[in-house]
N, C-alpha and C. Protein backbone atom coordinates (compact mmCIF):
# COMPACT_ATOMS: atom_id res chain seq x y z
N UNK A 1 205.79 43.67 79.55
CA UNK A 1 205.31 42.67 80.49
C UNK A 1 203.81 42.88 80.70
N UNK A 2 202.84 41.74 80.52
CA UNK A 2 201.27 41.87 81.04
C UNK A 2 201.42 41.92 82.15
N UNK A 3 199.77 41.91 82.86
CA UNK A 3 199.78 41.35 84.22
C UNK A 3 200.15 39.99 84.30
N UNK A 4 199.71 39.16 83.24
CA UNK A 4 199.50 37.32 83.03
C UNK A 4 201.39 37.30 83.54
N UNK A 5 201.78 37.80 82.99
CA UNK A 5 203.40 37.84 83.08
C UNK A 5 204.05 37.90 84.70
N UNK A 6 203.33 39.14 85.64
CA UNK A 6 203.68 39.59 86.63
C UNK A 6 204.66 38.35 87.80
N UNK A 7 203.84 37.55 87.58
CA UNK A 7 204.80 36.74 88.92
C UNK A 7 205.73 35.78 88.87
N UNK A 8 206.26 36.27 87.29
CA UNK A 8 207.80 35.76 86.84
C UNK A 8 208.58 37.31 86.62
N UNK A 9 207.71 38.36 87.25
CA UNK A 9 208.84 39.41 87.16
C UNK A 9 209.87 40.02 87.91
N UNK A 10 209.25 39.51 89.67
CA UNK A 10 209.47 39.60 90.48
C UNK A 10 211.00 38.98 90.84
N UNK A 11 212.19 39.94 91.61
CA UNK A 11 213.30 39.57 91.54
C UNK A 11 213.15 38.09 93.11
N UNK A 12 213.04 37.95 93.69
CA UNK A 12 212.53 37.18 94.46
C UNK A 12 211.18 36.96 95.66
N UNK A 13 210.48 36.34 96.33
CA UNK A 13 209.54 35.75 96.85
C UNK A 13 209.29 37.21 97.88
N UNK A 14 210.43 37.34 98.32
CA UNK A 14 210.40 38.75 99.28
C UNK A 14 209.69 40.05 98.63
N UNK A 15 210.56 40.05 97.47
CA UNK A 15 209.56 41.57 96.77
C UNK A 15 207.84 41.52 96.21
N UNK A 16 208.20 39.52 95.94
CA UNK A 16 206.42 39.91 95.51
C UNK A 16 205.80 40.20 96.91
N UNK A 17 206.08 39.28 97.86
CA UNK A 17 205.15 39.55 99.10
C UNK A 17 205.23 41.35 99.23
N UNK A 18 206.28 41.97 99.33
CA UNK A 18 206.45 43.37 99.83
C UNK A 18 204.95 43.86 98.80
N UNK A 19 204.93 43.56 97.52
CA UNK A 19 203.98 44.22 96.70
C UNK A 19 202.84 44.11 96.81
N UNK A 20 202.81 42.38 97.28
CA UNK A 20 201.35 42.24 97.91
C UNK A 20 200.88 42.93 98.80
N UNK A 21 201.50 42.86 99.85
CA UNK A 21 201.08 43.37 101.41
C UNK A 21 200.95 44.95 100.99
N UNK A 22 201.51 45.79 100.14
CA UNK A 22 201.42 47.28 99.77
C UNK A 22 199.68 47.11 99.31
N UNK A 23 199.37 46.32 98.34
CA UNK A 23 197.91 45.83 97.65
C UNK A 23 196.98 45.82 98.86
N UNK A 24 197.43 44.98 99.61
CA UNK A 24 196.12 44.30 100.75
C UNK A 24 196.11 45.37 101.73
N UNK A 25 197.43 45.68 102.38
CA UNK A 25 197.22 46.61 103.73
C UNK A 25 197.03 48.17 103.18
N UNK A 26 197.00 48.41 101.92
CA UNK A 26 197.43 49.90 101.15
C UNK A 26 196.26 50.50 100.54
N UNK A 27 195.93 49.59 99.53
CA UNK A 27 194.94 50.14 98.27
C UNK A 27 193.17 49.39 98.39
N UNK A 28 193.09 47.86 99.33
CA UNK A 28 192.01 47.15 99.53
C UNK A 28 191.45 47.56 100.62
N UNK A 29 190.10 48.33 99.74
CA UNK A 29 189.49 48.71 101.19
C UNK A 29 187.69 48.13 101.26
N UNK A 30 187.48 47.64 102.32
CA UNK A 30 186.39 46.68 102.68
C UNK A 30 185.08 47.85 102.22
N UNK A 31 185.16 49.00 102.22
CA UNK A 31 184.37 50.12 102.05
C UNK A 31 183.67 50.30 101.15
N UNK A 32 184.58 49.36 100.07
CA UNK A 32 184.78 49.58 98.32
C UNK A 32 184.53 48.22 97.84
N UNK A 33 183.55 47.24 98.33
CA UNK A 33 183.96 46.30 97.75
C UNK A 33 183.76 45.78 96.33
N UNK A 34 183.50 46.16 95.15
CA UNK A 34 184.15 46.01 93.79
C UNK A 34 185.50 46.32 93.59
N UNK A 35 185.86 47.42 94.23
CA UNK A 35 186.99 47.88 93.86
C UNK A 35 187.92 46.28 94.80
N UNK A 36 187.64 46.59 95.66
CA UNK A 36 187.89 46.03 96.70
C UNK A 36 188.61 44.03 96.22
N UNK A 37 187.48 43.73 96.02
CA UNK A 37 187.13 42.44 94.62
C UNK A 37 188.61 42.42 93.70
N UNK A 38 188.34 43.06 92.74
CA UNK A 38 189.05 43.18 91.81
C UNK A 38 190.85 43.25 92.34
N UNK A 39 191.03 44.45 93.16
CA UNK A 39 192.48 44.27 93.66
C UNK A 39 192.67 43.39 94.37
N UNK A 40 192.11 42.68 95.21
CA UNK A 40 192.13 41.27 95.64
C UNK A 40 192.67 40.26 94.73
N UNK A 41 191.50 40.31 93.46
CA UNK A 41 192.10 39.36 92.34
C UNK A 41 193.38 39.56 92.05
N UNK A 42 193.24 40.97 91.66
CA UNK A 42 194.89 41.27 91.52
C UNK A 42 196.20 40.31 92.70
N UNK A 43 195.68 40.75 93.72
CA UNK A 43 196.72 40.34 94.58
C UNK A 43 197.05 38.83 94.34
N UNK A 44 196.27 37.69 94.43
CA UNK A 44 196.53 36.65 94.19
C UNK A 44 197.09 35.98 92.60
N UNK A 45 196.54 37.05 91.83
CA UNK A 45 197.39 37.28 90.39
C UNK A 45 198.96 37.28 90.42
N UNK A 46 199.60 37.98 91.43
CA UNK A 46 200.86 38.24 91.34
C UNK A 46 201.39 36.84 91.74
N UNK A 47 200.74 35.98 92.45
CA UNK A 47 201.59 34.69 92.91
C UNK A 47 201.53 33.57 91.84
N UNK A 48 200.71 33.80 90.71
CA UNK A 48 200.16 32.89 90.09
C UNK A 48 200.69 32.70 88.52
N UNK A 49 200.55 31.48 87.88
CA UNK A 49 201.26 31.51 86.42
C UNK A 49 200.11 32.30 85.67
N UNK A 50 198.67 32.09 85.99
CA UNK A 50 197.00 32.45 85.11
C UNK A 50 196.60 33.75 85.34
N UNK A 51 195.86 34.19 84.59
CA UNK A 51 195.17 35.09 85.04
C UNK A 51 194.02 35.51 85.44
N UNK A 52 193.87 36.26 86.43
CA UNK A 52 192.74 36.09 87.38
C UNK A 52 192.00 37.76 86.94
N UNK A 53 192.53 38.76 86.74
CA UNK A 53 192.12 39.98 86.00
C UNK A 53 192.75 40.43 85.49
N UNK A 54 192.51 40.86 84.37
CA UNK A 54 192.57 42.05 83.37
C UNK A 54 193.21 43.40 83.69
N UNK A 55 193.60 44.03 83.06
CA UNK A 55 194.28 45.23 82.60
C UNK A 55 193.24 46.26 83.01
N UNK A 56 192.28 45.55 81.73
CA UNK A 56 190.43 46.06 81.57
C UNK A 56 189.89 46.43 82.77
N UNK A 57 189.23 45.12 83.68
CA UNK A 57 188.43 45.17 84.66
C UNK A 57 189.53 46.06 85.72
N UNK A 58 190.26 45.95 85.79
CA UNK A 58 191.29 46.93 86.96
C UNK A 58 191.01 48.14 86.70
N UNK A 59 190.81 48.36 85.08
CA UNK A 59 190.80 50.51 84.85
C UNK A 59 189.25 50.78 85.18
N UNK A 60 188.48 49.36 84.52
CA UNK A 60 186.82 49.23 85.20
C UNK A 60 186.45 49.74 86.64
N UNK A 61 187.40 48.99 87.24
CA UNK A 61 186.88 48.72 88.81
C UNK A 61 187.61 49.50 89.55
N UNK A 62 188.77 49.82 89.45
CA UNK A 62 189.44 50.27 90.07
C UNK A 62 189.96 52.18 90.35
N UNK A 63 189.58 52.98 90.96
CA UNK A 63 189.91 54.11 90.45
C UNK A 63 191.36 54.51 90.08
N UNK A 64 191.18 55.38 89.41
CA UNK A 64 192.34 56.22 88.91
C UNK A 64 193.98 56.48 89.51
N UNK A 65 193.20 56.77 90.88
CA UNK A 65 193.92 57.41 91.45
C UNK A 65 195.21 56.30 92.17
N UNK A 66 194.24 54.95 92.17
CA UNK A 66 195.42 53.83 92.77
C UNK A 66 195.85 52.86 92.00
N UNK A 67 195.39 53.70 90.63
CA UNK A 67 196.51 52.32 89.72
C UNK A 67 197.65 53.90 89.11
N UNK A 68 197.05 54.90 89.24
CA UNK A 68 198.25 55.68 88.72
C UNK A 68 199.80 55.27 90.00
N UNK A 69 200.89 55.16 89.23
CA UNK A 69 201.78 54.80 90.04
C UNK A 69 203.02 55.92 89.96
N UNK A 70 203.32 56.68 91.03
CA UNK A 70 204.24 57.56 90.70
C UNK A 70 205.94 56.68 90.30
N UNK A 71 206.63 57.54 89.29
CA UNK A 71 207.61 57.20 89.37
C UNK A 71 208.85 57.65 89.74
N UNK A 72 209.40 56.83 90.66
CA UNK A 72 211.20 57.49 91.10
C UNK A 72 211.83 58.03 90.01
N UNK A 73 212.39 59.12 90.09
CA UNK A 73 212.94 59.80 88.67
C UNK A 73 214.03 58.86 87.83
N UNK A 74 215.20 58.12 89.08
CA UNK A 74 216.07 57.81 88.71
C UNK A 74 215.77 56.03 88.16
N UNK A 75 213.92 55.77 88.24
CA UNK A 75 213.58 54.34 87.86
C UNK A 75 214.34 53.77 86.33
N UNK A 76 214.21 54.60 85.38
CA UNK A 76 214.77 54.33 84.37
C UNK A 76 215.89 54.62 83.69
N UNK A 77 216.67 55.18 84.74
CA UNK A 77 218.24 55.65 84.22
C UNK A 77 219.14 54.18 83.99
N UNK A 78 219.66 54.34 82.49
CA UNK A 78 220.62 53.20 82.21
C UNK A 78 221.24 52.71 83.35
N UNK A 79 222.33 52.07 83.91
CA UNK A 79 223.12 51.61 84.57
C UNK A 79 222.27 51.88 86.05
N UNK A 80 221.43 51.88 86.31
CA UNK A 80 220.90 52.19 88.20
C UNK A 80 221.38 51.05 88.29
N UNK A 81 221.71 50.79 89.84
CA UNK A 81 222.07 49.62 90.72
C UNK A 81 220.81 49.86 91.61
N UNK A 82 220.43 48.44 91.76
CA UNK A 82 219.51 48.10 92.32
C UNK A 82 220.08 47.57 93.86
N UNK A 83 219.15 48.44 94.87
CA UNK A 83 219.83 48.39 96.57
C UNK A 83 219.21 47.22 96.40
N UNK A 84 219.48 46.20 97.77
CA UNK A 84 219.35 45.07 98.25
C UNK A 84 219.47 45.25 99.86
């Protein structure tokens, strides 16, 4: 999946918002504004069919430390059931 992809990945309207609001209230900080910029774009990326940034400009602009994403161990175990 790209980013261009992202907001047909989303299991419904609820989880993209949850992901957004993690973006805006979490990782966008007024302090930073390139960085700042760019995850913004991002954010409105996720609602959208186009793309608004890159893969690129995100590893550009964005540090390290908040696009690395930890993962739940059990994220990729065959058969997980997904809570609701």
């Amino acid at each position: 999946m790209t980013l261009t992809d992202l907001s047909y990945g989303f299991r419904d309207d609820d989880q993209r918002r949850r992901v957004q609001a993690v973006i805006h209230d979490r990782l966008a900080d007024d302090r930073e504004p390139q960085e700042c910029r760019y995850l913004m774009r991002f954010w409105w990326q996720l609602g959208m069919p186009y793309r608004e940034v890159s893969l690129a400009q995100l590893s550009l602009n964005v540090r390290k430390s908040k696009l690395d994403v930890p993962r739940h161990p059990d994220a990729c175990r065959p058969g997980r059931i997904e809570a609701r």
